[in-house]
C-alpha atoms as a PDB file:
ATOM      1  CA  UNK A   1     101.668  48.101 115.594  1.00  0.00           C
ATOM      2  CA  UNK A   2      99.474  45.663 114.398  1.00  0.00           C
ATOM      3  CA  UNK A   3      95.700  45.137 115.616  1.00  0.00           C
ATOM      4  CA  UNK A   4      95.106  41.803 117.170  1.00  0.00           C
ATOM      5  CA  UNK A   5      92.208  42.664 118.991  1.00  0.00           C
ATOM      6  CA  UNK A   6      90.353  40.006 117.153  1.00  0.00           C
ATOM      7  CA  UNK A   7      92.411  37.263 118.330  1.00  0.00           C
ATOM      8  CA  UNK A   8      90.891  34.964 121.083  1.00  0.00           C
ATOM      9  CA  UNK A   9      91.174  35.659 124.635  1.00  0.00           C
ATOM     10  CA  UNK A  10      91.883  31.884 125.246  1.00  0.00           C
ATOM     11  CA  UNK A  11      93.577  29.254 122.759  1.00  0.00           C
ATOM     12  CA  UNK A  12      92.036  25.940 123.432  1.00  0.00           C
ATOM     13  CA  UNK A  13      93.857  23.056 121.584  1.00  0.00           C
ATOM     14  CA  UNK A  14      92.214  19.458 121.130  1.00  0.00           C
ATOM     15  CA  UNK A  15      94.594  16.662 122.235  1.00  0.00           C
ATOM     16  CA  UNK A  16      94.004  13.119 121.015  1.00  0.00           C
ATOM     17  CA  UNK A  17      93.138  10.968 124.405  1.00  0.00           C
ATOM     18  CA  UNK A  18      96.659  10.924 126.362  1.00  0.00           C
ATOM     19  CA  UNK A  19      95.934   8.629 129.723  1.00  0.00           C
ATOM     20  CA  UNK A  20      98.108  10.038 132.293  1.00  0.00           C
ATOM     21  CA  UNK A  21      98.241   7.118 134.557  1.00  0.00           C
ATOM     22  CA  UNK A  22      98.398   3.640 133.244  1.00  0.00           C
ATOM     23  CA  UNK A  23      96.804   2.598 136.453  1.00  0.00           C
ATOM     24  CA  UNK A  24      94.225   5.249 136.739  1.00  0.00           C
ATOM     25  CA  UNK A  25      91.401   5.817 134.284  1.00  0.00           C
ATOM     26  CA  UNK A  26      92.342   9.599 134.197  1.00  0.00           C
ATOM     27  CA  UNK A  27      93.323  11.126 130.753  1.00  0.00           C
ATOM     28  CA  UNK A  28      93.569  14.650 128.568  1.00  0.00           C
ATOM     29  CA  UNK A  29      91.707  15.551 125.863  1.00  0.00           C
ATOM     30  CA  UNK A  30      93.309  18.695 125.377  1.00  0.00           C
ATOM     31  CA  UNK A  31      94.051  22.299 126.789  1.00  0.00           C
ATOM     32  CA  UNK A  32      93.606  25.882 127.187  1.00  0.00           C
ATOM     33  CA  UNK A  33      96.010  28.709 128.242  1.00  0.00           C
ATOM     34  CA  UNK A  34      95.751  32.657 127.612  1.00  0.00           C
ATOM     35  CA  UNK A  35      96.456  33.793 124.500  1.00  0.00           C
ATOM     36  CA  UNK A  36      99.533  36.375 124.728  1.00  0.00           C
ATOM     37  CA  UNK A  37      99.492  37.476 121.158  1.00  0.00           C
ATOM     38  CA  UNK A  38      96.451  39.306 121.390  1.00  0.00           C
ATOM     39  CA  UNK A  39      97.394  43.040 122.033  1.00  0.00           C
ATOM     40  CA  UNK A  40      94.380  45.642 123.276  1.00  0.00           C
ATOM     41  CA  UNK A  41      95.080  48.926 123.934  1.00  0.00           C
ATOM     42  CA  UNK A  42      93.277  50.530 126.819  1.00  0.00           C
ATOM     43  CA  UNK A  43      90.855  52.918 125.518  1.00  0.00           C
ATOM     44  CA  UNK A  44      92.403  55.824 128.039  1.00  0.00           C
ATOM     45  CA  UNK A  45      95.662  55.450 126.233  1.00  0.00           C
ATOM     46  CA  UNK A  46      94.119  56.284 122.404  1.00  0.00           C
ATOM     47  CA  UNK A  47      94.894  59.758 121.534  1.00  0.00           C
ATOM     48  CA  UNK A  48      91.945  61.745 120.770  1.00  0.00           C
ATOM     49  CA  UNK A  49      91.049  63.291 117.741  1.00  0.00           C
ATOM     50  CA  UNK A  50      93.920  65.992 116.643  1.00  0.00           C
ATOM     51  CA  UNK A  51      95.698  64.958 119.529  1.00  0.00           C
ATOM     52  CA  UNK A  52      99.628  63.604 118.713  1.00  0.00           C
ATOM     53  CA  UNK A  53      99.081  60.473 121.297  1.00  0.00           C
ATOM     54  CA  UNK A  54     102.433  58.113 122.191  1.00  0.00           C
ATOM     55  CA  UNK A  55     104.388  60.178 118.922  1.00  0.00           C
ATOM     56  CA  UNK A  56     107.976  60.255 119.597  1.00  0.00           C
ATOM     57  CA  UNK A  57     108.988  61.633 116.526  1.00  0.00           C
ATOM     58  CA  UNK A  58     109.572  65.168 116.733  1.00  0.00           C
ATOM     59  CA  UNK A  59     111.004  68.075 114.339  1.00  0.00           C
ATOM     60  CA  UNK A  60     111.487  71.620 113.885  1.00  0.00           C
ATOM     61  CA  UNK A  61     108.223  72.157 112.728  1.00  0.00           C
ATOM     62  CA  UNK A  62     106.411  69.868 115.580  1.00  0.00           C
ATOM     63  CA  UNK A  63     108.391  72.012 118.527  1.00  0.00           C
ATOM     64  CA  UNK A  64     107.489  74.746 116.539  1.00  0.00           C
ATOM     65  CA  UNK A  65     104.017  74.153 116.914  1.00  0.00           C
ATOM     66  CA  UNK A  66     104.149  73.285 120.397  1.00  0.00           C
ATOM     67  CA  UNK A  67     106.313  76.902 121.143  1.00  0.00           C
ATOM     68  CA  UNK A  68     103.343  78.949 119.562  1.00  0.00           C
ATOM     69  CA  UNK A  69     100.340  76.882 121.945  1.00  0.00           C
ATOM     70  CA  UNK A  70     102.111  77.164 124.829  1.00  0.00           C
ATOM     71  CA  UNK A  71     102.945  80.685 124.557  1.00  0.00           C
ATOM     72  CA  UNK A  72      99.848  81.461 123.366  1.00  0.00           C
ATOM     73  CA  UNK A  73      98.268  79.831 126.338  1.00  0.00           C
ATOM     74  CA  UNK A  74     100.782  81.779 128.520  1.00  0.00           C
ATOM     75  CA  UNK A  75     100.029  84.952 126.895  1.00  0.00           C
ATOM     76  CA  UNK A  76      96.437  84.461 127.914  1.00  0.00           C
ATOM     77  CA  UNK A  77      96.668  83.443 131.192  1.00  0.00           C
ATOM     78  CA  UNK A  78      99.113  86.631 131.631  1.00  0.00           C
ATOM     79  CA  UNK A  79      96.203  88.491 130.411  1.00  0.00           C
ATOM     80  CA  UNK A  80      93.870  87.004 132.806  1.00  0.00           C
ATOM     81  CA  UNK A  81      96.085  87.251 136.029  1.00  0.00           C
ATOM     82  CA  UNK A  82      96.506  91.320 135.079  1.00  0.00           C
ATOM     83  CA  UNK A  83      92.433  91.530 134.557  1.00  0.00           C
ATOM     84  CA  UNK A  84      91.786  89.919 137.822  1.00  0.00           C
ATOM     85  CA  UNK A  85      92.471  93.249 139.949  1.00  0.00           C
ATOM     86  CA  UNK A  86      89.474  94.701 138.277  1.00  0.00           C
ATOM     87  CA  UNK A  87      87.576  91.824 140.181  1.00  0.00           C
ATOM     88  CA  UNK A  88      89.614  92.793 143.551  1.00  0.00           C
ATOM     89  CA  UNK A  89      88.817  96.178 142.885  1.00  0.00           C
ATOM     90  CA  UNK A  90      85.152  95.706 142.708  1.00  0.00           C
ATOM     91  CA  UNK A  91      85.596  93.822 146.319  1.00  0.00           C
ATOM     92  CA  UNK A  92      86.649  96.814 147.809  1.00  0.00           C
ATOM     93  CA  UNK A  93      90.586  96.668 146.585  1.00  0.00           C
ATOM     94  CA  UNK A  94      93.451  94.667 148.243  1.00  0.00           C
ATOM     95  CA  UNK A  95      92.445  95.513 152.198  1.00  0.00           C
ATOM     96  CA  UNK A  96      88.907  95.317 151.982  1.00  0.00           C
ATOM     97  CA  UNK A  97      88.825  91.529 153.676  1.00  0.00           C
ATOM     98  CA  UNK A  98      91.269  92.431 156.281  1.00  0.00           C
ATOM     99  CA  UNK A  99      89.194  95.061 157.424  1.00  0.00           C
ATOM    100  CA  UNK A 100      85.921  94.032 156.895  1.00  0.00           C
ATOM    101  CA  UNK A 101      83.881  93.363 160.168  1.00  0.00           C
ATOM    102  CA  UNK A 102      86.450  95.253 162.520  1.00  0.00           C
ATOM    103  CA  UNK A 103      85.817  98.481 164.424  1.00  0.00           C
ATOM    104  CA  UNK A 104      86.301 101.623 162.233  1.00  0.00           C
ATOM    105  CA  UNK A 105      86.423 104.793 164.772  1.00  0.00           C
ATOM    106  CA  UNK A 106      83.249 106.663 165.357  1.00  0.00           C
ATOM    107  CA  UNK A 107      80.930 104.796 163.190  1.00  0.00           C
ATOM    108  CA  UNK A 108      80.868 101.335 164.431  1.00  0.00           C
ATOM    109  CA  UNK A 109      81.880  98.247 162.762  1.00  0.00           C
ATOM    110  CA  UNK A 110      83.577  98.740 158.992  1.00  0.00           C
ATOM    111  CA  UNK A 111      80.957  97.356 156.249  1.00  0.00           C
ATOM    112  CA  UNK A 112      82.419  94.954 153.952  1.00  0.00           C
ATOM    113  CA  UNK A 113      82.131  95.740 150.020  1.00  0.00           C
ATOM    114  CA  UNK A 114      79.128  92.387 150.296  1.00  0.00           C
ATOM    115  CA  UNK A 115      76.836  94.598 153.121  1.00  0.00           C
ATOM    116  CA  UNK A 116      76.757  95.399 156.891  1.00  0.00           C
ATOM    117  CA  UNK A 117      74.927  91.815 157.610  1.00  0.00           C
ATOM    118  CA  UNK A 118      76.495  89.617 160.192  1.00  0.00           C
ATOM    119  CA  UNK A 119      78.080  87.055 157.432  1.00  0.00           C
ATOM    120  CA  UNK A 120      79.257  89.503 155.058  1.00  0.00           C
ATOM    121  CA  UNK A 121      82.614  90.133 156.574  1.00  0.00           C
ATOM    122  CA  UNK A 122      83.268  86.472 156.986  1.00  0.00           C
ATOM    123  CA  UNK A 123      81.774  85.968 153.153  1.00  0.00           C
ATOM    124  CA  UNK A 124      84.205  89.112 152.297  1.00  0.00           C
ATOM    125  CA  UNK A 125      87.130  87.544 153.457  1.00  0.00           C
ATOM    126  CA  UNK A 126      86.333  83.820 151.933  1.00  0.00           C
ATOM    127  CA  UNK A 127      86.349  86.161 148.603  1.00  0.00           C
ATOM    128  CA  UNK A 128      89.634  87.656 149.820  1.00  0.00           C
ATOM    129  CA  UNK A 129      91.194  83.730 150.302  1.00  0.00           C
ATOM    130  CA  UNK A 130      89.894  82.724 146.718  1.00  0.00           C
ATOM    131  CA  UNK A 131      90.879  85.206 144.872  1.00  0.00           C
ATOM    132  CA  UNK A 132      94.257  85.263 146.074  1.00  0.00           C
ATOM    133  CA  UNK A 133      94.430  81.537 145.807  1.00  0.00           C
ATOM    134  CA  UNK A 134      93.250  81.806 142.204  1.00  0.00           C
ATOM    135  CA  UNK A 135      95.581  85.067 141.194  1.00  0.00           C
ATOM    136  CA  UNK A 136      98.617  82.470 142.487  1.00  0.00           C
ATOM    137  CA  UNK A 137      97.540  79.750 140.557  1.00  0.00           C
ATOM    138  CA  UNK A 138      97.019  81.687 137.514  1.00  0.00           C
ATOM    139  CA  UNK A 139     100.408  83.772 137.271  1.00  0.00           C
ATOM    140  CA  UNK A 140     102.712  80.459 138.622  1.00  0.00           C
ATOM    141  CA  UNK A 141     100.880  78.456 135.352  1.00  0.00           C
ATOM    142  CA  UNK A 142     101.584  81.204 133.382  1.00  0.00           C
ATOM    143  CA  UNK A 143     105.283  81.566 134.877  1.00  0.00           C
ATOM    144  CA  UNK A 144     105.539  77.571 134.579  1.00  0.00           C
ATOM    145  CA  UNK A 145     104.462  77.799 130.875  1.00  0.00           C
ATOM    146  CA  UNK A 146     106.723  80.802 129.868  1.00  0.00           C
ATOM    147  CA  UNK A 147     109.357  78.651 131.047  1.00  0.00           C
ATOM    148  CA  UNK A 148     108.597  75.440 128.990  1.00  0.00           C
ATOM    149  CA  UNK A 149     108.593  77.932 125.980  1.00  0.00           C
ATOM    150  CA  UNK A 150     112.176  78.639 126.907  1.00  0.00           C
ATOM    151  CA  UNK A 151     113.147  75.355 127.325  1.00  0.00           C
ATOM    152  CA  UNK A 152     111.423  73.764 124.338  1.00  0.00           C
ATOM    153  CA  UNK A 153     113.012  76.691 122.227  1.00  0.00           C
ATOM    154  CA  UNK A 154     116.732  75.594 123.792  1.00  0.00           C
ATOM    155  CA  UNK A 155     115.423  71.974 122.900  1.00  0.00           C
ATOM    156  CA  UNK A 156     114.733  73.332 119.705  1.00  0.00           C
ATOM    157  CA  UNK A 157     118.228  75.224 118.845  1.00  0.00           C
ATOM    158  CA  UNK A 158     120.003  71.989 119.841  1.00  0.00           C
ATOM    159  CA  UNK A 159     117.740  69.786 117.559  1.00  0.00           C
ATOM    160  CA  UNK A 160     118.784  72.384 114.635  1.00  0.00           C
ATOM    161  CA  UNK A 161     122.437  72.040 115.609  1.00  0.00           C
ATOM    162  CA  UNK A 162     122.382  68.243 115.963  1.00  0.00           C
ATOM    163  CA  UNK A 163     120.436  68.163 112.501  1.00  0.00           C
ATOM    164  CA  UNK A 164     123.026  70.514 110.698  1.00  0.00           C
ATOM    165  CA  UNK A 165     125.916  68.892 112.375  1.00  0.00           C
ATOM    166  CA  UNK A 166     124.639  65.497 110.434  1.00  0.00           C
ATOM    167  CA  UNK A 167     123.989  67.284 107.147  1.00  0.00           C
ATOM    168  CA  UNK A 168     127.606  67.910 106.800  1.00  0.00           C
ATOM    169  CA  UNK A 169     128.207  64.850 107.772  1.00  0.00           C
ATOM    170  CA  UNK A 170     126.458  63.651 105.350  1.00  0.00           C
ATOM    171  CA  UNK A 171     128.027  65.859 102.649  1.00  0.00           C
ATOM    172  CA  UNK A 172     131.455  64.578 103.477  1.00  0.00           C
ATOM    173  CA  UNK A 173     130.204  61.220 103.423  1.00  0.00           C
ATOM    174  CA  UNK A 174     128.779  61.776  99.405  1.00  0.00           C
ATOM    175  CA  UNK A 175     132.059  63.901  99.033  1.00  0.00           C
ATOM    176  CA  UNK A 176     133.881  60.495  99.885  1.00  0.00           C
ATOM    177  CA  UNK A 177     131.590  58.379  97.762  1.00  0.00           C
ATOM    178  CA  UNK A 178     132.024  60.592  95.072  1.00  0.00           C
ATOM    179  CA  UNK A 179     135.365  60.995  95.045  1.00  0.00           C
ATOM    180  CA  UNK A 180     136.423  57.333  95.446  1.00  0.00           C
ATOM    181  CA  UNK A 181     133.756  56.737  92.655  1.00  0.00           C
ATOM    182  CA  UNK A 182     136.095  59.028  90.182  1.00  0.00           C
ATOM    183  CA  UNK A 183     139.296  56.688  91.413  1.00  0.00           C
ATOM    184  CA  UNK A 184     140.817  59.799  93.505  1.00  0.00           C
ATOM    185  CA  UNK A 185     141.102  59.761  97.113  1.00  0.00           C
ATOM    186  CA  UNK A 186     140.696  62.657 100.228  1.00  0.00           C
END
């Protein structure tokens, strides 16, 4: 695409004196209109540095690249979701919030893994909702991301297939070529 950033906004062209009413002492001396040619793109829109921006080009080695970060990022975030029950753990385990600040027998109200104060159950169970908001979020990204690796790998196959389904068409194309070029025919 070609810059023309540093074209005018406006084109203003000079007229000689044109009356417009031979009665009336009205005339133009020219005109301006919005210049259409000049192209700007919005700074938002320019790709970043080492970022691939508007490319629609892609090949093996491009979806390649994009399998390995986004099972890579997967892989991670699989990681992190099975890490997080050490966190849940050290809240008291999977219960604690559903029991914390409820009667427990003989010994009065059930302490929650934050303390016996008034909030802490309520605190405790604000935890609980976070956490398993966060655990969710974490394994359907990873789960979402697995499953763009699977489909960009299918996407992948088919550009392979497609690509050596034209190389032999391209062979028998030279093989006609060369053929005709030595006066026989196939």
């Amino acid at each position: 695409m070609t810059d023309r950033t540093s074209q005018p906004d406006q084109i203003e062209v000079e007229t000689p004196r044109l009356p417009l009413s031979p009665t009336l002492p009205v005339s133009i001396n020219g005109f301006g209109m919005d210049n259409v040619n000049r192209a700007e793109t919005p700074s938002d829109l320019v790709a970043g540095p080492n970022e691939a921006g508007v490319k629609t080009e892609w090949d093996a080695s491009t979806l390649d690249g994009a399998i390995s970060w986004l099972s890579a990022h997967a892989s991670y975030l699989r990681r992190l979701y099975h890490g997080m029950a050490d966190i849940q753990d050290l809240m008291g385990g999977a219960g604690a919030a559903a029991t914390a600040g409820m009667p427990s027998g003989v010994s009065g109200i059930q302490k929650s893994p934050l303390g016996g104060f008034t909030w802490a159950g309520r605190l405790t169970q604000k935890h609980s909702n976070l956490y398993t908001g966060t655990e969710s979020g974490v394994l359907d990204l990873a789960t979402r991301l697995e499953d763009a690796v699977e489909v960009l790998q299918k996407v992948k196959e088919n550009y392979q297939t497609a690509e050596r389904a034209n190389e032999m068409t391209a062979e028998q194309i030279r093989q006609i070529f060369a053929d005709v070029a030595s006066g026989g025919e196939s």
